[in-house]
N, C-alpha and C. Protein backbone atom coordinates (compact mmCIF):
# COMPACT_ATOMS: atom_id res chain seq x y z
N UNK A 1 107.39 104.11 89.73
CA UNK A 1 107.93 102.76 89.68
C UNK A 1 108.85 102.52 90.86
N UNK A 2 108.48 103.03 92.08
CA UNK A 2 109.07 103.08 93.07
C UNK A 2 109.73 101.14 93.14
N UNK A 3 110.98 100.81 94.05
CA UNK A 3 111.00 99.71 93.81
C UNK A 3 111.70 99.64 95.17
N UNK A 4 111.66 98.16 95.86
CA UNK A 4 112.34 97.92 97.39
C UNK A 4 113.15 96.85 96.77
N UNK A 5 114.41 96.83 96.92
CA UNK A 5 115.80 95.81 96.71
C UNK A 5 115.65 94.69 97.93
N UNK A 6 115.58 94.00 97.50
CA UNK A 6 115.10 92.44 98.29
C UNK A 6 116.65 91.72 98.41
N UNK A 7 117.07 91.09 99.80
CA UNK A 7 117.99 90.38 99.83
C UNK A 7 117.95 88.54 100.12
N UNK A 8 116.91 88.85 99.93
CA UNK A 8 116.30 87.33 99.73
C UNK A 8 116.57 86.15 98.74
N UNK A 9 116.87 85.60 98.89
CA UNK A 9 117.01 85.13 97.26
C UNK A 9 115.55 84.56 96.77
N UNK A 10 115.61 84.62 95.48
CA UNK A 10 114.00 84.39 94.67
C UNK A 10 113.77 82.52 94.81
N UNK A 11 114.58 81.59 95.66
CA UNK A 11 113.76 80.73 95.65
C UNK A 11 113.06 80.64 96.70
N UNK A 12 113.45 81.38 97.61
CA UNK A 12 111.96 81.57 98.93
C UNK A 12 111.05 81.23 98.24
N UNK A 13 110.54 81.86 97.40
CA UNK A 13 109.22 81.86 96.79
C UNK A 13 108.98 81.19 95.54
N UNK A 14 110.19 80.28 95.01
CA UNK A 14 109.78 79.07 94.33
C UNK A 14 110.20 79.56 93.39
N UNK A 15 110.81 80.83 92.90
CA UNK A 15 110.57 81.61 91.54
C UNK A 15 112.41 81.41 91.24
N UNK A 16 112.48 81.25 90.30
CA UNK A 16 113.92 81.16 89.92
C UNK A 16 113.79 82.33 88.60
N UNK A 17 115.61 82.98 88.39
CA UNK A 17 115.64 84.18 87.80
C UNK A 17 115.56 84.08 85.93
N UNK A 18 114.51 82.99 85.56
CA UNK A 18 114.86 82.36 84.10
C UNK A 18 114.96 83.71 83.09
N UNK A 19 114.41 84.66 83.42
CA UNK A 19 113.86 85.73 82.07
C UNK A 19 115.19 86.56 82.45
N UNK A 20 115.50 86.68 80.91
CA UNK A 20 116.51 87.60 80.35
C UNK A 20 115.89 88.71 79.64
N UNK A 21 116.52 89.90 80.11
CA UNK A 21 116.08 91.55 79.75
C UNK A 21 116.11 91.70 78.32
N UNK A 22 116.57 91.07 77.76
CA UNK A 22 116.68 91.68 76.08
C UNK A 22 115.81 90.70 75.26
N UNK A 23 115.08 89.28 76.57
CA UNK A 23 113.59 88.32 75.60
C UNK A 23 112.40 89.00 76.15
N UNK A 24 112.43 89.96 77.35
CA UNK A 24 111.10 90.79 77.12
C UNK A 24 110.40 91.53 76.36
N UNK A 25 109.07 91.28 76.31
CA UNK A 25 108.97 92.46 74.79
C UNK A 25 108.26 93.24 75.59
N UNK A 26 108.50 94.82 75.38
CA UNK A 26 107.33 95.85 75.32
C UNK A 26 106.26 96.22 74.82
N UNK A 27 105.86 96.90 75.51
CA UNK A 27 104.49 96.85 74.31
C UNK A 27 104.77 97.46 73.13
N UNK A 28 103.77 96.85 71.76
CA UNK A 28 104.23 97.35 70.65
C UNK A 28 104.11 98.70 70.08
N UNK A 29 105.20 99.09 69.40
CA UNK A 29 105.03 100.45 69.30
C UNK A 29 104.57 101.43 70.06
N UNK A 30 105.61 101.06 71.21
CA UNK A 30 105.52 102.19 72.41
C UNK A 30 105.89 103.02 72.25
N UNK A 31 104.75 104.50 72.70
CA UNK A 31 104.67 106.02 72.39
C UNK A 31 105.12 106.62 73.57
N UNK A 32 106.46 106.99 73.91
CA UNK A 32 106.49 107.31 75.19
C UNK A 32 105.61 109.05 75.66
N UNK A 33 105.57 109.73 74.82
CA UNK A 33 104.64 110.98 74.64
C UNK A 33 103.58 110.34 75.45
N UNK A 34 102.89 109.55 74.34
CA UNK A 34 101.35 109.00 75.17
C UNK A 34 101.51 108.45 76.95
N UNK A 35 102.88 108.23 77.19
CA UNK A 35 102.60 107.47 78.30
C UNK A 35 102.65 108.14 79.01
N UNK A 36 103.79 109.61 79.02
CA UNK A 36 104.03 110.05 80.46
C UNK A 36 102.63 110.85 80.98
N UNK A 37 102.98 111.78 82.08
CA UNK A 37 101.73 112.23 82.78
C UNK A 37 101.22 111.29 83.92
N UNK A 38 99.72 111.55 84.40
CA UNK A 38 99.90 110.87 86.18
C UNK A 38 99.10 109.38 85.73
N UNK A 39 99.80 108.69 87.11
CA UNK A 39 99.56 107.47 87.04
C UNK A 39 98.80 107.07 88.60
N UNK A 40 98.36 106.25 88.45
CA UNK A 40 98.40 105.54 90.22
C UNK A 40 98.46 104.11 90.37
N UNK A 41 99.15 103.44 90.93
CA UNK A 41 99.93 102.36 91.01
C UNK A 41 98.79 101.78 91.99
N UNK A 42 98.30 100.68 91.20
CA UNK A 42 96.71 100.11 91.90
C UNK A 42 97.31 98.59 92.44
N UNK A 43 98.05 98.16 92.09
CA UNK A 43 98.09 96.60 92.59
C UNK A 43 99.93 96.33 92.21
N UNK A 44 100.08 95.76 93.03
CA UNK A 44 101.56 95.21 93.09
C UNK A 44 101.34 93.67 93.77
N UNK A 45 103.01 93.12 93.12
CA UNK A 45 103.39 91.86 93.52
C UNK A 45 104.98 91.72 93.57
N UNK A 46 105.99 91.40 94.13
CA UNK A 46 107.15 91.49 94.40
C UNK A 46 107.74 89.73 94.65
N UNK A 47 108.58 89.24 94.52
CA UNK A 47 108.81 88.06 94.38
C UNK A 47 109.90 87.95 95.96
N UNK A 48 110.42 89.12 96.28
CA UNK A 48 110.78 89.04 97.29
C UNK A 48 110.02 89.41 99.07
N UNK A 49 110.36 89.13 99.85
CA UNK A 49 109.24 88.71 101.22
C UNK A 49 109.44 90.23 101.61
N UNK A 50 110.49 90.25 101.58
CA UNK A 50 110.50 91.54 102.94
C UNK A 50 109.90 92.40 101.83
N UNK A 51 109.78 92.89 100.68
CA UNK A 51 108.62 94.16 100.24
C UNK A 51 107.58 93.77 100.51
N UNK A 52 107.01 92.53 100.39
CA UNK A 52 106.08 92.05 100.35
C UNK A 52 105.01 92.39 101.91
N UNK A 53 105.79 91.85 102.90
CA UNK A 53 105.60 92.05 104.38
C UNK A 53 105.46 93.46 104.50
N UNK A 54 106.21 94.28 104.17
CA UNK A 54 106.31 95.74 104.42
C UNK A 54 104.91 96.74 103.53
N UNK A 55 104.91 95.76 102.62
CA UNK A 55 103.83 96.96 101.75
C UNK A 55 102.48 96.08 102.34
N UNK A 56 102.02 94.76 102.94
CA UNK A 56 100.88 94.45 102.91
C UNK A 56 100.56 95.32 104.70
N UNK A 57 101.65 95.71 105.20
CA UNK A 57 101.30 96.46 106.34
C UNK A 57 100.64 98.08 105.90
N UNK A 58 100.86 98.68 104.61
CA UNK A 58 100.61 99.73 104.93
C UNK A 58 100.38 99.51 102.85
N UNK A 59 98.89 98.99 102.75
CA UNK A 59 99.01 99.18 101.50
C UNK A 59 98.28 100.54 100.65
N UNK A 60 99.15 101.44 100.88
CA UNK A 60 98.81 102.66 100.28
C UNK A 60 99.01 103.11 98.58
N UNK A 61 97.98 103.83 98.10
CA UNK A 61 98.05 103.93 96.92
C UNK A 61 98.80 104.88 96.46
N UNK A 62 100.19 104.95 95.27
CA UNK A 62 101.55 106.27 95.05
C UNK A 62 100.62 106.41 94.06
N UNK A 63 100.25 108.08 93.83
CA UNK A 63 100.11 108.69 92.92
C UNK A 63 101.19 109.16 91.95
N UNK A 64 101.70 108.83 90.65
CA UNK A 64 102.71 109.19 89.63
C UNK A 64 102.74 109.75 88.83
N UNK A 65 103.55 110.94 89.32
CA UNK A 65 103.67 111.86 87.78
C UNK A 65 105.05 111.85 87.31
N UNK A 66 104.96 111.55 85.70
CA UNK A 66 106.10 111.35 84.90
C UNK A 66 106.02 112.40 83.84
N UNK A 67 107.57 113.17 84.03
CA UNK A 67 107.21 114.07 83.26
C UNK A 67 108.42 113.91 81.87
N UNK A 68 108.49 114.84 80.51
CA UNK A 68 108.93 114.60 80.04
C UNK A 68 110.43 114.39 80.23
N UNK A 69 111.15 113.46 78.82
CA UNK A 69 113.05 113.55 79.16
C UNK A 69 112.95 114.69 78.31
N UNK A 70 114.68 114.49 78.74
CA UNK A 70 114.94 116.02 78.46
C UNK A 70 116.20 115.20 77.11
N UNK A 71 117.38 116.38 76.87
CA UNK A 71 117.65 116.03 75.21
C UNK A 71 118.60 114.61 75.78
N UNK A 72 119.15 114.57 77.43
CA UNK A 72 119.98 113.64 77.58
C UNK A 72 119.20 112.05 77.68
N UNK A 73 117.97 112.52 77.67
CA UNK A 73 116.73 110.83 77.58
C UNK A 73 116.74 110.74 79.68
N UNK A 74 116.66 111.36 79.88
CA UNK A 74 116.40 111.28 81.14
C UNK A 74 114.75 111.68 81.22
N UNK A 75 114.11 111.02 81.75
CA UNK A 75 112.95 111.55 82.26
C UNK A 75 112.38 111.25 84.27
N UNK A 76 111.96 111.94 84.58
CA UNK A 76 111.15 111.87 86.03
C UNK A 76 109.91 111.25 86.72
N UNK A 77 109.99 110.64 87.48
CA UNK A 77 108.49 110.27 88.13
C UNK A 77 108.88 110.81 89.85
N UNK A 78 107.59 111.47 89.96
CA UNK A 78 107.73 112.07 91.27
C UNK A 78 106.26 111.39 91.58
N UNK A 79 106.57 110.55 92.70
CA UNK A 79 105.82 109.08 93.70
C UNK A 79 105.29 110.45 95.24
N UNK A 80 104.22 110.28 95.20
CA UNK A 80 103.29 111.10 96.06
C UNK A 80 102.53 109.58 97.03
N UNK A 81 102.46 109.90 98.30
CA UNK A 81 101.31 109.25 98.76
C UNK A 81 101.36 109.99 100.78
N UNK A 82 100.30 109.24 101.36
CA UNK A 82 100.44 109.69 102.27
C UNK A 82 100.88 108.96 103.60
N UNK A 83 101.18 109.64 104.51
CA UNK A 83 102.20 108.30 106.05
C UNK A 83 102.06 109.40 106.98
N UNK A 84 101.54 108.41 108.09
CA UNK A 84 100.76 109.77 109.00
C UNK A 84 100.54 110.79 109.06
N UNK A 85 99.57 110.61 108.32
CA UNK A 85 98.51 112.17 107.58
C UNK A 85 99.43 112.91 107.36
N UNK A 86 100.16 113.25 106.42
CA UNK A 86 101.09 113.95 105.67
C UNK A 86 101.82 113.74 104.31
N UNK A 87 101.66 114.19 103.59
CA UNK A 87 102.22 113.91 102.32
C UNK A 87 103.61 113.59 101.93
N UNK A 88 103.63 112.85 101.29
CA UNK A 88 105.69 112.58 101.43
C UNK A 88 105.78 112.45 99.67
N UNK A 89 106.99 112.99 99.27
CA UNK A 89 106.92 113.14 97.75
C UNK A 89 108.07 112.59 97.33
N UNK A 90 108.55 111.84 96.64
CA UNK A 90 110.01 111.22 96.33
C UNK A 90 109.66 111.28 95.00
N UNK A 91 111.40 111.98 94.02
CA UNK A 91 111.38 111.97 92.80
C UNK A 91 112.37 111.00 92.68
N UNK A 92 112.81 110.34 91.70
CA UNK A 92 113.36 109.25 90.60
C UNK A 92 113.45 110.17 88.89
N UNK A 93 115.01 109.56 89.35
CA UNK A 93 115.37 109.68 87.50
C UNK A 93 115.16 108.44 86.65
N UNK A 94 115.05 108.55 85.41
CA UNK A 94 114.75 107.12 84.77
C UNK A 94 115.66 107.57 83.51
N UNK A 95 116.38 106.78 82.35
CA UNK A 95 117.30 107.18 81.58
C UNK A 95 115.80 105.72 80.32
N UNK A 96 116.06 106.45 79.53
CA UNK A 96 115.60 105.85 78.49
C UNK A 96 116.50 104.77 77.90
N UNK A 97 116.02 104.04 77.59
CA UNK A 97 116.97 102.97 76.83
C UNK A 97 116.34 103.28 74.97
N UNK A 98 117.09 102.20 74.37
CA UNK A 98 117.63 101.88 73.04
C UNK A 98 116.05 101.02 72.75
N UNK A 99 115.59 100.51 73.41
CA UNK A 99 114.19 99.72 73.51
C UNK A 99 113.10 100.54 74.00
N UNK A 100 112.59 101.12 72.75
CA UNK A 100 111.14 101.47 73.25
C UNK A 100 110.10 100.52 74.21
N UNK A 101 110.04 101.41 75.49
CA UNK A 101 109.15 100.87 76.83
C UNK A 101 110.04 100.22 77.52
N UNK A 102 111.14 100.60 77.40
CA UNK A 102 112.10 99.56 78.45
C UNK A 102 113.09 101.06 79.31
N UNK A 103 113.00 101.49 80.57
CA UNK A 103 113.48 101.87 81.37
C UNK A 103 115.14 101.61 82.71
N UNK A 104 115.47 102.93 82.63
CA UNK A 104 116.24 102.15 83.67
C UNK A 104 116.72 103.01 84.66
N UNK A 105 117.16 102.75 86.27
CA UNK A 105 117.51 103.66 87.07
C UNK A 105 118.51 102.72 87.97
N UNK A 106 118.88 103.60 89.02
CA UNK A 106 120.27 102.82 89.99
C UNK A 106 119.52 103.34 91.02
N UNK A 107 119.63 101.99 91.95
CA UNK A 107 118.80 102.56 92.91
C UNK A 107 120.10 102.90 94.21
N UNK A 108 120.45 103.49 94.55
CA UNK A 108 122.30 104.37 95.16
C UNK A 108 122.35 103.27 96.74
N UNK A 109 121.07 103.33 97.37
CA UNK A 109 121.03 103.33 98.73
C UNK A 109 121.04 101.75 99.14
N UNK A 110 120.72 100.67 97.79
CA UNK A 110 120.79 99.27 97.94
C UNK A 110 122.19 98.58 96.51
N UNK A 111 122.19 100.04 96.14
CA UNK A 111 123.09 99.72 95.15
C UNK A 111 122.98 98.34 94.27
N UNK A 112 121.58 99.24 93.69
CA UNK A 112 120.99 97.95 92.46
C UNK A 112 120.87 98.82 91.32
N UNK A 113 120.52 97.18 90.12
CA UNK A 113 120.21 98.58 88.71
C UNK A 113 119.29 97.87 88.33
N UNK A 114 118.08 98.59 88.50
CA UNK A 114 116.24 98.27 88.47
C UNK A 114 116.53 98.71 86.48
N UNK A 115 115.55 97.10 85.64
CA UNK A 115 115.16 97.62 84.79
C UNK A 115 113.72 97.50 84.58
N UNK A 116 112.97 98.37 84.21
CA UNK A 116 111.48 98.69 84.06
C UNK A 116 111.22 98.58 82.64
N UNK A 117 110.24 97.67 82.46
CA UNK A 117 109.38 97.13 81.02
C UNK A 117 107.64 97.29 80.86
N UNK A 118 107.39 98.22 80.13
CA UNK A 118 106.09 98.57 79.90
C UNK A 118 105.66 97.42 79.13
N UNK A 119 104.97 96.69 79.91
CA UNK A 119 104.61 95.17 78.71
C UNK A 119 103.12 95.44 78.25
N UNK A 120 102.53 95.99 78.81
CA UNK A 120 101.00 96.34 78.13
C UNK A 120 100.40 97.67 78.50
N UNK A 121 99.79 98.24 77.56
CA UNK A 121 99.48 99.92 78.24
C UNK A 121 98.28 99.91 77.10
N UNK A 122 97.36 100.89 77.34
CA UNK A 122 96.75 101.77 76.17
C UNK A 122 96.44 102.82 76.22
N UNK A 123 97.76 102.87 77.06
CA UNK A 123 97.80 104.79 77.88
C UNK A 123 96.83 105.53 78.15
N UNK A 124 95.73 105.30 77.92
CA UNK A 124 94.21 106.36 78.54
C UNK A 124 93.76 105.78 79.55
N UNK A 125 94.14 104.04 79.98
CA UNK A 125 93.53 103.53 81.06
C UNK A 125 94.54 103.07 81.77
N UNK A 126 95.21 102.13 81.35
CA UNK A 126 96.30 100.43 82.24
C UNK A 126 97.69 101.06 81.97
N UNK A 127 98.26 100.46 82.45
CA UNK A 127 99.23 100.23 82.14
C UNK A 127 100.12 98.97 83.03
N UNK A 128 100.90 98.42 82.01
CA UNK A 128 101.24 96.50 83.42
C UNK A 128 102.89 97.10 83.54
N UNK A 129 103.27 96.86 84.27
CA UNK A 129 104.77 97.10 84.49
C UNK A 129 105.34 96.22 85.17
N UNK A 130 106.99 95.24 84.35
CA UNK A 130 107.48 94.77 85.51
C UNK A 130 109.00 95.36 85.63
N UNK A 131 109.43 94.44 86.85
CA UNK A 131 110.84 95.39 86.96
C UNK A 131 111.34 94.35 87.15
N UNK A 132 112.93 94.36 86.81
CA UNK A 132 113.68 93.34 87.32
C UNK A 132 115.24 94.00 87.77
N UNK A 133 115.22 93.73 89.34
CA UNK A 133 116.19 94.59 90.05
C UNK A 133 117.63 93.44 90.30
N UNK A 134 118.98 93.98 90.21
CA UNK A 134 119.91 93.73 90.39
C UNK A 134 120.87 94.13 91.48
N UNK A 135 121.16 93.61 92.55
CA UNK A 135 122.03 94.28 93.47
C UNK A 135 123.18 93.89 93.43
N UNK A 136 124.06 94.69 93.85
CA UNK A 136 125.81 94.53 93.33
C UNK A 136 126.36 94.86 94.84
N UNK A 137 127.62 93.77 94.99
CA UNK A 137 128.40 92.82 94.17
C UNK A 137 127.49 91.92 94.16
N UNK A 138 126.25 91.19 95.08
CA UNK A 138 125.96 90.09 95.57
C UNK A 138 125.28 89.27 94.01
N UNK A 139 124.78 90.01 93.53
CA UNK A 139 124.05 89.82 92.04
C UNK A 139 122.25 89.31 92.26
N UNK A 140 122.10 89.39 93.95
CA UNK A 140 120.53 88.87 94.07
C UNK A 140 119.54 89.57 93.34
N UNK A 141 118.57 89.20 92.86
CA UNK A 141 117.77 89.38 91.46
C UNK A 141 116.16 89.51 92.09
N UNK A 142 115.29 90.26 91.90
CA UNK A 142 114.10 90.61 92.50
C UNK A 142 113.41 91.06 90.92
N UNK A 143 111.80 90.39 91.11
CA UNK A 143 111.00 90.40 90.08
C UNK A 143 109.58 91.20 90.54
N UNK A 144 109.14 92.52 90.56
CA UNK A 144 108.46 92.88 90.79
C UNK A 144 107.36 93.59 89.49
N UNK A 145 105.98 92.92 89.76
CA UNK A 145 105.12 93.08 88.41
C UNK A 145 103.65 94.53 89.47
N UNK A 146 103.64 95.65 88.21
CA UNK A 146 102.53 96.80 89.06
C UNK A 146 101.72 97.09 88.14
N UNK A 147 100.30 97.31 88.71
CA UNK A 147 99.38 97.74 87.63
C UNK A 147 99.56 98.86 87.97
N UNK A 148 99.08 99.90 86.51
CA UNK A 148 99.05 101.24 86.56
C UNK A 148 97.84 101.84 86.27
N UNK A 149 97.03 102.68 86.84
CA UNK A 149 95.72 103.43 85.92
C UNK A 149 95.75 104.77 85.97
N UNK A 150 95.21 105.01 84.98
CA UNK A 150 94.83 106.90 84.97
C UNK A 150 93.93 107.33 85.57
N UNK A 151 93.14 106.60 86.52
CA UNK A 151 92.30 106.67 87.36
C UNK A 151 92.28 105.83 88.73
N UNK A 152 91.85 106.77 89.78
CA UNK A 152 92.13 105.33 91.13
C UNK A 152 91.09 104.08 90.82
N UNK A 153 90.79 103.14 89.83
CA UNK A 153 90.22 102.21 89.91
C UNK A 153 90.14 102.13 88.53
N UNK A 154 90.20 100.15 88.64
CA UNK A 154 90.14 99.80 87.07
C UNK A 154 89.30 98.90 87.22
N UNK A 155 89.15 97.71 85.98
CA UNK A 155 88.02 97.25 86.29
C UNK A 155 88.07 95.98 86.02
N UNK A 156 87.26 95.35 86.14
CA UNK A 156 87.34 93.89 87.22
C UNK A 156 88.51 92.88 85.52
N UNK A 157 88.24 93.49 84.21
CA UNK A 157 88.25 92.81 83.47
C UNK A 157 90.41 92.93 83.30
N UNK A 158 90.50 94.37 83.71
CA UNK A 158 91.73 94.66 83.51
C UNK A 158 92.39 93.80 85.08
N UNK A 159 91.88 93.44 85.65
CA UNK A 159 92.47 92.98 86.55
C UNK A 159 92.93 91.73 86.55
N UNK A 160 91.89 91.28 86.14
CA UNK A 160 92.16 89.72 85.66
C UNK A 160 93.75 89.68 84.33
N UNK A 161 93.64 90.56 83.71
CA UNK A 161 94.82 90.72 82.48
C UNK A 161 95.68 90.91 83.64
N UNK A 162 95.75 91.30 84.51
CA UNK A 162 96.63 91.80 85.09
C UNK A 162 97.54 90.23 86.14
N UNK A 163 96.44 89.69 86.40
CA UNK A 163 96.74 88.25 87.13
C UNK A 163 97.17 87.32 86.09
N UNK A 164 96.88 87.12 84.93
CA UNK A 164 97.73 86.75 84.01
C UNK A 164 98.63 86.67 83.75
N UNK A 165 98.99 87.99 83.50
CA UNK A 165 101.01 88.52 83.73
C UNK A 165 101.53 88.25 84.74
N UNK A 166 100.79 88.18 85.93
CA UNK A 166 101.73 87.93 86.91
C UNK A 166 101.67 85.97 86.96
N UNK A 167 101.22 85.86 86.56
CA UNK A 167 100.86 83.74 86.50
C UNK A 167 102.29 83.36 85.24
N UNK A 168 102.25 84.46 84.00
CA UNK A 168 103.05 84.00 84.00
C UNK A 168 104.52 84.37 83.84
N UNK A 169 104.62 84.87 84.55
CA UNK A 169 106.17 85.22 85.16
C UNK A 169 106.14 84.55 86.82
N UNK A 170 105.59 83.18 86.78
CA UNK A 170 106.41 82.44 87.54
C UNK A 170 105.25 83.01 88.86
N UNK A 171 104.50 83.84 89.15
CA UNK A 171 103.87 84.62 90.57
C UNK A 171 102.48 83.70 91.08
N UNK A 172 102.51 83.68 92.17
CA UNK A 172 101.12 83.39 92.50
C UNK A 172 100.16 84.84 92.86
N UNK A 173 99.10 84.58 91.70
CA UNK A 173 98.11 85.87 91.73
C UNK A 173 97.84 86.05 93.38
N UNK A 174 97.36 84.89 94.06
CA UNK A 174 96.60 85.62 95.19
C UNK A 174 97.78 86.03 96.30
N UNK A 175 98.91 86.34 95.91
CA UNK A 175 99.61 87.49 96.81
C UNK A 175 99.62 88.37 96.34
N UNK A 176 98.91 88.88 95.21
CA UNK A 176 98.89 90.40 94.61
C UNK A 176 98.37 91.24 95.96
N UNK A 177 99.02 91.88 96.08
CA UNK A 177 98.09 93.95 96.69
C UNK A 177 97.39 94.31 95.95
N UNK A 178 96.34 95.02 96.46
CA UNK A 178 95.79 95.80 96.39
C UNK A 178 95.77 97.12 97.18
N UNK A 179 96.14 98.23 96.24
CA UNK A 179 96.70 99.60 97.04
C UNK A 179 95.45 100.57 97.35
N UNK A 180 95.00 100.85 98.46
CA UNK A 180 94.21 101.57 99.02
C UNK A 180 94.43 103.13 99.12
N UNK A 181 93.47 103.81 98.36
CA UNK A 181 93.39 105.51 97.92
C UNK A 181 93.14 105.77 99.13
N UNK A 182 93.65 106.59 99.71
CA UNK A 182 93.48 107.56 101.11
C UNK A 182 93.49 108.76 100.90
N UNK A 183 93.60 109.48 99.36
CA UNK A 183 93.16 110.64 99.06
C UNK A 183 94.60 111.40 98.43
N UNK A 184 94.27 112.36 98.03
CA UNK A 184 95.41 112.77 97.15
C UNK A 184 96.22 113.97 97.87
N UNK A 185 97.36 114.41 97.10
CA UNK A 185 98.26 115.26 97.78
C UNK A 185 97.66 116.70 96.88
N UNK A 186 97.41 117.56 98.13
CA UNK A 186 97.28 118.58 97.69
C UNK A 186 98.35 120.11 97.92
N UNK A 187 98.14 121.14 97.19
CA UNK A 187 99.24 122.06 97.46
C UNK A 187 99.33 122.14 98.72
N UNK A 188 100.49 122.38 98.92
CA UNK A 188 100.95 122.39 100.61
C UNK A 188 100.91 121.53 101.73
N UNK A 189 101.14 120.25 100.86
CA UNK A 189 101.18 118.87 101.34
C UNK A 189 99.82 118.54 102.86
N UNK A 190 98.67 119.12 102.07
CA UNK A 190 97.56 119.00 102.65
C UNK A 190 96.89 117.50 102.24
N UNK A 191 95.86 116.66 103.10
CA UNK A 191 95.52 115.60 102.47
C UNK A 191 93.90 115.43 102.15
N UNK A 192 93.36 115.13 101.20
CA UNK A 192 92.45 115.30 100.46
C UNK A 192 91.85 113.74 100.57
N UNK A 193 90.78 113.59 101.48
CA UNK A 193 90.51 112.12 101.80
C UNK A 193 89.49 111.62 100.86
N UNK A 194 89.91 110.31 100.83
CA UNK A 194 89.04 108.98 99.68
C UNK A 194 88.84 107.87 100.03
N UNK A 195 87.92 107.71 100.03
CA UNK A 195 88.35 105.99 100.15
C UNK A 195 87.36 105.01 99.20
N UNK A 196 88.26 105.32 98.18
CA UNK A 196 87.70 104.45 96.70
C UNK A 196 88.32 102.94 96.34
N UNK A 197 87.53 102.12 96.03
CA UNK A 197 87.73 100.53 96.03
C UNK A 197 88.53 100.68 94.54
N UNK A 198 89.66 100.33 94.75
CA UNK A 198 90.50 100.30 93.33
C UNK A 198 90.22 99.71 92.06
N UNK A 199 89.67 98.38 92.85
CA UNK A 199 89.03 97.58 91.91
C UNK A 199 87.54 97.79 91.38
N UNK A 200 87.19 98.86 91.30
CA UNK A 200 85.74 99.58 91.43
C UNK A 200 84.87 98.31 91.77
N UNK A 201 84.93 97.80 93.30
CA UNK A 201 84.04 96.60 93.25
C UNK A 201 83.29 97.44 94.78
């Protein structure tokens, strides 16, 4: 759930900050057991420009592995992908909240506090994720919505669910990404080439 802190403000893009964190719902009867384990982050949309600009230059696909929390509710995702032919690996802590499927982390280096909401999953395939980031003192507010699959490619039907969610939280679908597999990280940060259509089209 890697995330870029935007200093933009959200009406660049028409979107004003209406949704409050505690009227989102998660998905129901979220199993966090079922969820963790690897992911790959197939399509993104960000409400702010500069992620936006930056990821449509280099839209690469993060492989995610989330592993279990531990007794303090902390759990891990370690974000894999590749940047001139070499593997680069960044881990993230995530602290569980009081709301099943609702996440949270500080991001130190933009000094924000990203919260992450599992709004639809059925954990063997999708999963929809949005985030809604806070930066301090300034209080600018960034809305970023990611598909997730257990496989590099989903399918045309989950995608469309997926443009949905983002229609309505305020997004225009056709700036979604689409994240391009260039192959996976292998031991010894070797690279293992692909080049699979995400959208299995």
């Amino acid at each position: 759930m890697h995330t870029a802190v935007c200093l933009v403000p959200l009406l660049v893009l028409g979107v004003t900050w209406s949704l409050q964190n505690n009227q989102i719902l998660t998905q129901e009867y979220f199993d966090f057991e079922q969820f963790i384990g690897r992911w790959y982050e197939i399509a993104v949309i960000s409400t702010c420009p500069h992620f936006m600009l930056r990821k449509k230059g280099n839209p690469v696909m993060f492989a995610l592995e989330l592993k279990n929390a531990t007794s303090e509710g902390i759990f891990t995702m370690t974000a894999s992908t590749f940047r001139n032919g070499s593997c680069e690996e960044s881990t993230t802590n995530y602290s569980l909240t009081g709301t099943p499927g609702r996440f949270f982390h500080h991001v130190a280096r933009f000094n924000a506090d990203v919260d992450s909401f599992v709004v639809h999953t059925n954990y063997n395939k999708y999963a929809m994720i949005l985030q809604l980031s806070t930066e301090k003192p300034s209080g600018n507010k960034t809305t970023i919505v990611k598909l997730y699959s257990r496989t590099v490619t989903v399918t045309p039907l989950v995608l469309d669910q997926f443009k949905t969610l983002v229609r309505q939280h305020g997004i225009k679908e056709d700036a979604i990404i689409i994240n391009q597999h260039k192959g996976e990280c292998a031991p010894g940060g070797q690279m293992t080439e692909a080049n699979t259509s995400p959208t299995g089209i």
